[in-house]
Protein backbone atom coordinates (compact mmCIF):
# COMPACT_ATOMS: atom_id res chain seq x y z
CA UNK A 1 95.55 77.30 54.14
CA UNK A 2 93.98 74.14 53.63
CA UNK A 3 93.04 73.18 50.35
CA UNK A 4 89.37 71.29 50.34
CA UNK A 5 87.32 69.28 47.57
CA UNK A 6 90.19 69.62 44.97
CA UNK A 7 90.04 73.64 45.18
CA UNK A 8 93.31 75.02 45.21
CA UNK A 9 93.35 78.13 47.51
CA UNK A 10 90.19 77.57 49.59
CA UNK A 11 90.38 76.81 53.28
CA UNK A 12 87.88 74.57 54.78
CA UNK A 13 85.57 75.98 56.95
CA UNK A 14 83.57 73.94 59.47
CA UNK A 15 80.28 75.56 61.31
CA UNK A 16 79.57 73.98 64.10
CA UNK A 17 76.28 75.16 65.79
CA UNK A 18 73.08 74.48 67.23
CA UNK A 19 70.63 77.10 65.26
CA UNK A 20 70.67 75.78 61.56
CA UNK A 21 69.84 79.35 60.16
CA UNK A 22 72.85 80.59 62.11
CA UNK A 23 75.07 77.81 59.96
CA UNK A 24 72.68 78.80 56.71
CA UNK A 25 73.52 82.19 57.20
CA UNK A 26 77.07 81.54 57.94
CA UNK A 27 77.62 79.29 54.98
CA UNK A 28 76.06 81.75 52.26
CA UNK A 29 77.93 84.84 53.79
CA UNK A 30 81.40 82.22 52.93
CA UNK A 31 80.08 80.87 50.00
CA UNK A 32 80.70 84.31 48.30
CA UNK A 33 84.43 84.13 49.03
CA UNK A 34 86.63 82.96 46.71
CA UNK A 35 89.40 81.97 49.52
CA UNK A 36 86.81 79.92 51.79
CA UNK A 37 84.66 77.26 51.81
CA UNK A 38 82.70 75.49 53.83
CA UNK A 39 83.54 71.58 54.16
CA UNK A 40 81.17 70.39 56.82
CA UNK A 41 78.60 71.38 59.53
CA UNK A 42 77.60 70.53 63.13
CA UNK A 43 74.99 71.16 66.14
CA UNK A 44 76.82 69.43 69.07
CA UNK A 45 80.32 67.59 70.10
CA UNK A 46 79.77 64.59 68.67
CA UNK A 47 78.76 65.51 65.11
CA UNK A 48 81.56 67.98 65.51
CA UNK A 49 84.37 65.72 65.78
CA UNK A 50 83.30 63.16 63.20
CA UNK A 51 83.22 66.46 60.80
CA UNK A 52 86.47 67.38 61.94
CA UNK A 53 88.07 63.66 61.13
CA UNK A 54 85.92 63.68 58.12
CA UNK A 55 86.73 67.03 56.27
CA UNK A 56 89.90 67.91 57.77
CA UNK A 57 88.94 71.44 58.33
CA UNK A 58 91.75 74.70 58.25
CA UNK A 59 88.86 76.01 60.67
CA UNK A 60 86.39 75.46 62.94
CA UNK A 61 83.79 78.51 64.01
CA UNK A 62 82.24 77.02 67.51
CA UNK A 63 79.48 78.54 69.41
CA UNK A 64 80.09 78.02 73.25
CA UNK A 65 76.56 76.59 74.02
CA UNK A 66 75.94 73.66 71.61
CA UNK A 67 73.09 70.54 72.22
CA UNK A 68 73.76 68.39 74.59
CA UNK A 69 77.56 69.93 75.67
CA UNK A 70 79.74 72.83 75.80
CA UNK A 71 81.46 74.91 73.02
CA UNK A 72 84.49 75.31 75.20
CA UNK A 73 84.84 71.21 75.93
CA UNK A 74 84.77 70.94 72.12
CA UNK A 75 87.42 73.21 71.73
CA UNK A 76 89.38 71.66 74.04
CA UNK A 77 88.76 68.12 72.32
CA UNK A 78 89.95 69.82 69.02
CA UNK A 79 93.17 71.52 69.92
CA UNK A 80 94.28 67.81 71.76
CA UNK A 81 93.21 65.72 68.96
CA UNK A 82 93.84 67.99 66.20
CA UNK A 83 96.47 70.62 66.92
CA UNK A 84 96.61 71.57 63.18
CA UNK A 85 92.87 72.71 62.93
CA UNK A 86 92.24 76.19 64.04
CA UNK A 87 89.16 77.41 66.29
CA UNK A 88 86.74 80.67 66.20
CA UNK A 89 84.60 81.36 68.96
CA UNK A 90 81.62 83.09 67.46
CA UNK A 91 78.71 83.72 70.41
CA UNK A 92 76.31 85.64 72.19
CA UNK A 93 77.90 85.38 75.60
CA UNK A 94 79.58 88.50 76.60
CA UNK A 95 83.51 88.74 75.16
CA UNK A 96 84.87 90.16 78.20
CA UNK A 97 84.39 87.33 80.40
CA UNK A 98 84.39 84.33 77.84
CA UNK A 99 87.11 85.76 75.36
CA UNK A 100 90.03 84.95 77.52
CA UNK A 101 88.55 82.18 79.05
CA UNK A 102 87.95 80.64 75.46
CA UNK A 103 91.61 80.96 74.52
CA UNK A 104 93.14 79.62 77.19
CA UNK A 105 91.11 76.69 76.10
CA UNK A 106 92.89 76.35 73.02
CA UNK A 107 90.75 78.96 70.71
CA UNK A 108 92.27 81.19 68.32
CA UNK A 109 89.82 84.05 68.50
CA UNK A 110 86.48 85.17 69.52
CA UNK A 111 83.81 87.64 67.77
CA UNK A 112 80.47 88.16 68.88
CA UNK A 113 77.27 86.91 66.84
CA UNK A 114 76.25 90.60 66.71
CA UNK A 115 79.41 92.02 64.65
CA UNK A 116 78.68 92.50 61.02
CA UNK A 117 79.58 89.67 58.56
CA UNK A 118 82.73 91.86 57.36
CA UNK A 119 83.99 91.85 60.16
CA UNK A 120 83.52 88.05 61.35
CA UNK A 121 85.23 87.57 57.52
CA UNK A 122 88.07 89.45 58.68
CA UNK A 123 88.24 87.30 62.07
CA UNK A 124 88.22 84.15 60.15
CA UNK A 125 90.83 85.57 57.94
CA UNK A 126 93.20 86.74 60.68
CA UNK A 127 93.02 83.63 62.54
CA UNK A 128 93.79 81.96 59.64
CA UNK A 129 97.04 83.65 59.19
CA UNK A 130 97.71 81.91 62.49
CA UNK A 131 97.15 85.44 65.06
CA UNK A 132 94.84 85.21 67.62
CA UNK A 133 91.62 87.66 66.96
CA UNK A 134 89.49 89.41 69.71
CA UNK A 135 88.75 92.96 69.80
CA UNK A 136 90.42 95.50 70.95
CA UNK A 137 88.67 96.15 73.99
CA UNK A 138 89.80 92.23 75.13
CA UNK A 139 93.18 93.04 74.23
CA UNK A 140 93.84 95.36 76.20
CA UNK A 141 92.14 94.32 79.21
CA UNK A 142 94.41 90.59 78.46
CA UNK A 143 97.76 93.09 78.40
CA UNK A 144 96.29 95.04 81.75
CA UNK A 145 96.44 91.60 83.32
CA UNK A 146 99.99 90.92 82.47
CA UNK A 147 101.43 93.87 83.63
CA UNK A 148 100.63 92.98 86.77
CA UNK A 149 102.81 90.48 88.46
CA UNK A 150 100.39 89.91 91.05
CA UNK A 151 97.02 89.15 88.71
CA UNK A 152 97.07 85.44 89.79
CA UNK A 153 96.78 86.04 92.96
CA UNK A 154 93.71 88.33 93.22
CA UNK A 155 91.45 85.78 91.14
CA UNK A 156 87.78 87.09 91.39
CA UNK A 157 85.81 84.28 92.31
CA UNK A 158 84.06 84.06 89.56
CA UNK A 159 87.09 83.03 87.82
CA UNK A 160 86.62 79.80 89.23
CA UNK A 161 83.74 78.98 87.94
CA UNK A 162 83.90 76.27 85.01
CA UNK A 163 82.61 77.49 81.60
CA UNK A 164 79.14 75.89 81.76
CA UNK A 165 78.89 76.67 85.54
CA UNK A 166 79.82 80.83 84.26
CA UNK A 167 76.75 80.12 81.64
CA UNK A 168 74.21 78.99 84.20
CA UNK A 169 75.28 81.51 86.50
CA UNK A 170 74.85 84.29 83.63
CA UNK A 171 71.31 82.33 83.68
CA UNK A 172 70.53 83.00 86.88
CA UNK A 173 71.43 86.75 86.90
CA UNK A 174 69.59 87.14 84.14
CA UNK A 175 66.25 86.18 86.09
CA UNK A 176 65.76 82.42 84.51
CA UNK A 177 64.64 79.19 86.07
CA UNK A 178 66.17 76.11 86.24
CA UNK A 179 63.40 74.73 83.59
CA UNK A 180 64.56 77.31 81.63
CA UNK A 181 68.20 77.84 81.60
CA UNK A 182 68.48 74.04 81.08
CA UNK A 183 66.31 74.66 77.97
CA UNK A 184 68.74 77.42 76.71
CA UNK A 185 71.45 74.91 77.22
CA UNK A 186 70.32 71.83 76.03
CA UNK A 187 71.18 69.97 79.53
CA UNK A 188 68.72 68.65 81.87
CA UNK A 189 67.26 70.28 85.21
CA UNK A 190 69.14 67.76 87.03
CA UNK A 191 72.36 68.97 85.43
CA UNK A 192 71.24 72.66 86.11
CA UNK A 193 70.71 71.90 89.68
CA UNK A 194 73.92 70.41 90.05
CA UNK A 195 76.11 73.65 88.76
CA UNK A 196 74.02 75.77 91.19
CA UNK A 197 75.23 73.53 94.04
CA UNK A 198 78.78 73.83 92.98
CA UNK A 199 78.76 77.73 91.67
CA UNK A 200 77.15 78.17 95.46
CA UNK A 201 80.10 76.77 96.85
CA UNK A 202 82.35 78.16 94.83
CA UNK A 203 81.09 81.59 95.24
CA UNK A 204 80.42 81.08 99.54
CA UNK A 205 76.70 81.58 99.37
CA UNK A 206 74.82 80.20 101.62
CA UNK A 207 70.88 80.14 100.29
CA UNK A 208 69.50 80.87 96.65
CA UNK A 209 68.72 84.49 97.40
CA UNK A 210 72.35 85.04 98.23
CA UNK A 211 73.31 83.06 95.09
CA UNK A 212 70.37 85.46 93.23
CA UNK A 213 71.82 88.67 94.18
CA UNK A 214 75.70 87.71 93.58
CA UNK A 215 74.70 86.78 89.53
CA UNK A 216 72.54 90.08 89.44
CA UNK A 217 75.58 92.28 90.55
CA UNK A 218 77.39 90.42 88.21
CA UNK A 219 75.25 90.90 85.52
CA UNK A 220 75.53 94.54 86.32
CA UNK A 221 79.01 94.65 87.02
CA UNK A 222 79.62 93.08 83.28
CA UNK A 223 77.21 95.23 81.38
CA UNK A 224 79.42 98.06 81.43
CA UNK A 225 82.57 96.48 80.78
């Protein structure tokens, strides 16, 4: 582990998201550890990396939607500029379909925002020892896909959606307007406009009712994973 402001034993942890009481909440639940500490905080990429250079971090806990850019760039910033520092997804967005796509980013784990704080400890702790944490569920379905030698091949088309352009359409299943989703993601409407061309494309539909009804089964499809 890392060793941070002279204390033997105590990785640095750095938060790195949006919500301040989220961070607050974060950094008092660590603060009670005796083999973690937190050595620096962040809301979007840029503060991020300058914390990164700055503190030296053992660990980084990233939410995926951050002001102004995208949890899953940063991570991808982090593990090319700093292969040493590890990287914890912790986020709202549903694990099945952002879990895999997180670690093939370069993440070491992912844990939802709605675990208990035992049990984001423990993530922290086992990624940490250098294994990759997700829960079981994820596991498995990761180790379904392997088995089968032809997986690549029958892509959904949703896999090919980029992270951000996955979060808008998750927006747009979920009933939101442009006005709003780019809200939620700290981008502007023109930027939100611009992933609906492209996820459209992507996904072959031809008008914004089409587009509509694909993210609703989707939704659908994903809340019984």
């Amino acid at each position: 582990m890392n060793k941070v402001g002279g204390t033997t034993g105590r990785a640095g942890i750095l938060l790195v998201d949006d919500h301040p009481l989220v961070r607050e909440a974060l950094r008092t639940a660590l603060s009670r550890e005796l083999d973690l500490q937190v050595c620096g905080e962040a809301e979007n990429q840029r503060q991020a990396l300058a914390a990164v250079a700055a503190c030296k971090p053992a660990l980084a806990i990233v939410d995926l939607a951050l002001k102004d850019s995208d949890g899953l760039e940063l991570i991808r910033e982090i593990s090319h500029r700093y292969p040493e520092v590890l990287t914890l997804v912790l986020s709202m967005h549903d694990e099945m379909h952002f879990a895999e796509r997180a670690v093939r980013a370069g993440a070491n784990g992912y844990i939802s925002k709605q675990e208990a704080t035992t049990r984001i400890l423990d993530a922290v702790r086992t990624v940490l020892r250098g294994e990759i944490y997700w829960s079981e569920g994820v596991a498995a379905q990761v180790a379904s896909k392997a088995a089968r030698p032809d997986a690549a091949a029958r892509r959904l088309p949703y896999d090919l959606l980029s992270e951000r352009e996955l979060q808008v359409f998750e927006f747009i299943g979920m009933g939101r307007g442009t006005a709003q989703t780019a809200a939620s993601l700290h981008i502007d409407v023109t930027t939100v406009e611009s992933h609906r061309s492209r996820i459209k494309r992507k996904l072959g539909c031809g008008t914004a009712a089409d587009l509509l009804q694909a993210a609703i089964r989707w939704r659908l499809a994903t809340a019984y994973c």
